[in-house]
C-alpha atoms as a PDB file:
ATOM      1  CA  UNK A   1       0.000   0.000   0.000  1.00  0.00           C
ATOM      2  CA  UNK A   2       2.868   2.635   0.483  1.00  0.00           C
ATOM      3  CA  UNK A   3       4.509   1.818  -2.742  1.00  0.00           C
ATOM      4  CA  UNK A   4       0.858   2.545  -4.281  1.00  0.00           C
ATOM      5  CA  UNK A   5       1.142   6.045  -1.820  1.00  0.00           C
ATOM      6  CA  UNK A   6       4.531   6.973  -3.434  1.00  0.00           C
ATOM      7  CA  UNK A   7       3.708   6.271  -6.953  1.00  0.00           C
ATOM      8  CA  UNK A   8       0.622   8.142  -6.688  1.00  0.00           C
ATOM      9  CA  UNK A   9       2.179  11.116  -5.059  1.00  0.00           C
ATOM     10  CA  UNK A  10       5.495  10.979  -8.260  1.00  0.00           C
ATOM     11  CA  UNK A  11       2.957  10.114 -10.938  1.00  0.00           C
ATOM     12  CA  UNK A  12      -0.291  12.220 -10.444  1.00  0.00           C
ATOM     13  CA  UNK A  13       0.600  15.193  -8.071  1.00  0.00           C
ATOM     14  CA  UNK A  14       3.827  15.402  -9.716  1.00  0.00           C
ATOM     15  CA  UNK A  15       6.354  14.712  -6.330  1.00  0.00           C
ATOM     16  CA  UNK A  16       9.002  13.376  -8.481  1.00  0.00           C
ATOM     17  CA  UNK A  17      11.049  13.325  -5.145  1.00  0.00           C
ATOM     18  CA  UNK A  18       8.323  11.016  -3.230  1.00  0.00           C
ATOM     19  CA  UNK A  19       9.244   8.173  -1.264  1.00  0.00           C
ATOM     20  CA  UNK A  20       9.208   6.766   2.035  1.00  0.00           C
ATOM     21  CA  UNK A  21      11.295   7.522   5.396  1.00  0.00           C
ATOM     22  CA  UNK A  22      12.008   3.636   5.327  1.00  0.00           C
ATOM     23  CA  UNK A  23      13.200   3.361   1.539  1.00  0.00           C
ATOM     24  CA  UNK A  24      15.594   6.867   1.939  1.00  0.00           C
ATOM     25  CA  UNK A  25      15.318   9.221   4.740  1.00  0.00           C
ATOM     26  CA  UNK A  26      16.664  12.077   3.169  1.00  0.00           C
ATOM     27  CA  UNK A  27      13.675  12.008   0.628  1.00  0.00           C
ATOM     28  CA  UNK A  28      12.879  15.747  -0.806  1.00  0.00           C
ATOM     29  CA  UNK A  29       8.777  14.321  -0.221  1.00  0.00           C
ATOM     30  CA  UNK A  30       9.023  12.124   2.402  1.00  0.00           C
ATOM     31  CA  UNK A  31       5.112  10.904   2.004  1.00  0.00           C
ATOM     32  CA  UNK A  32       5.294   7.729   4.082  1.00  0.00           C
ATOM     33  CA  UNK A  33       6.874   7.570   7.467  1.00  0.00           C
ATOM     34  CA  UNK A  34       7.500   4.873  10.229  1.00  0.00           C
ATOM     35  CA  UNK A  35       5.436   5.179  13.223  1.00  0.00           C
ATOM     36  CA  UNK A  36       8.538   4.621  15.560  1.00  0.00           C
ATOM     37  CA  UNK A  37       9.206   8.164  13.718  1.00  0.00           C
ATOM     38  CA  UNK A  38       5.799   9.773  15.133  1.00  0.00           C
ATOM     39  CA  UNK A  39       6.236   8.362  18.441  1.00  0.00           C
ATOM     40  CA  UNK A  40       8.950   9.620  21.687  1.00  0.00           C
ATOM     41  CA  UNK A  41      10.845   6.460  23.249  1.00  0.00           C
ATOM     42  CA  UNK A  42       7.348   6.386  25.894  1.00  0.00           C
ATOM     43  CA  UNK A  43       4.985   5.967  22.561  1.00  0.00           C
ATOM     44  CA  UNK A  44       3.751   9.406  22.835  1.00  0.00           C
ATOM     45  CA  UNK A  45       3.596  11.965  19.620  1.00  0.00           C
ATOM     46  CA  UNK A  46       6.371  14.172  18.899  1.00  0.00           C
ATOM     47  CA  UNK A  47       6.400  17.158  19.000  1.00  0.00           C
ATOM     48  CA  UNK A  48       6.561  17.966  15.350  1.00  0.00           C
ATOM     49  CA  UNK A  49       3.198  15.978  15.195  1.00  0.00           C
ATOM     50  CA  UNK A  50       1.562  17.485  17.655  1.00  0.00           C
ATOM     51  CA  UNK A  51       1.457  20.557  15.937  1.00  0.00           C
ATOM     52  CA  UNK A  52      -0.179  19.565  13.050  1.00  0.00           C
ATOM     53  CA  UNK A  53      -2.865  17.851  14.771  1.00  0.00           C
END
């Protein structure tokens, strides 16, 4: 399903840099990301994500 994510976001909204945090983390579009990325070491959201929310 996140391969299906990343070609959709290269192919159709034109993110020719899309990928996933697992695949390369220094992607320019990173549009998929591991939850052990969204989560501190206790399993709450970062930060960063908390923001957005």
């Amino acid at each position: 399903m996140q391969v299906a994510l990343i070609e959709y976001a290269r192919n159709v909204v034109g993110m020719e840099g899309a990928n996933s945090t697992e695949f390369n983390k220094a992607s320019e579009f990173p549009v998929v990301g591991l939850i052990t990325e969204w989560v501190d070491g206790e399993g709450w959201l970062s930060n960063a994500l908390k923001n957005l929310i």
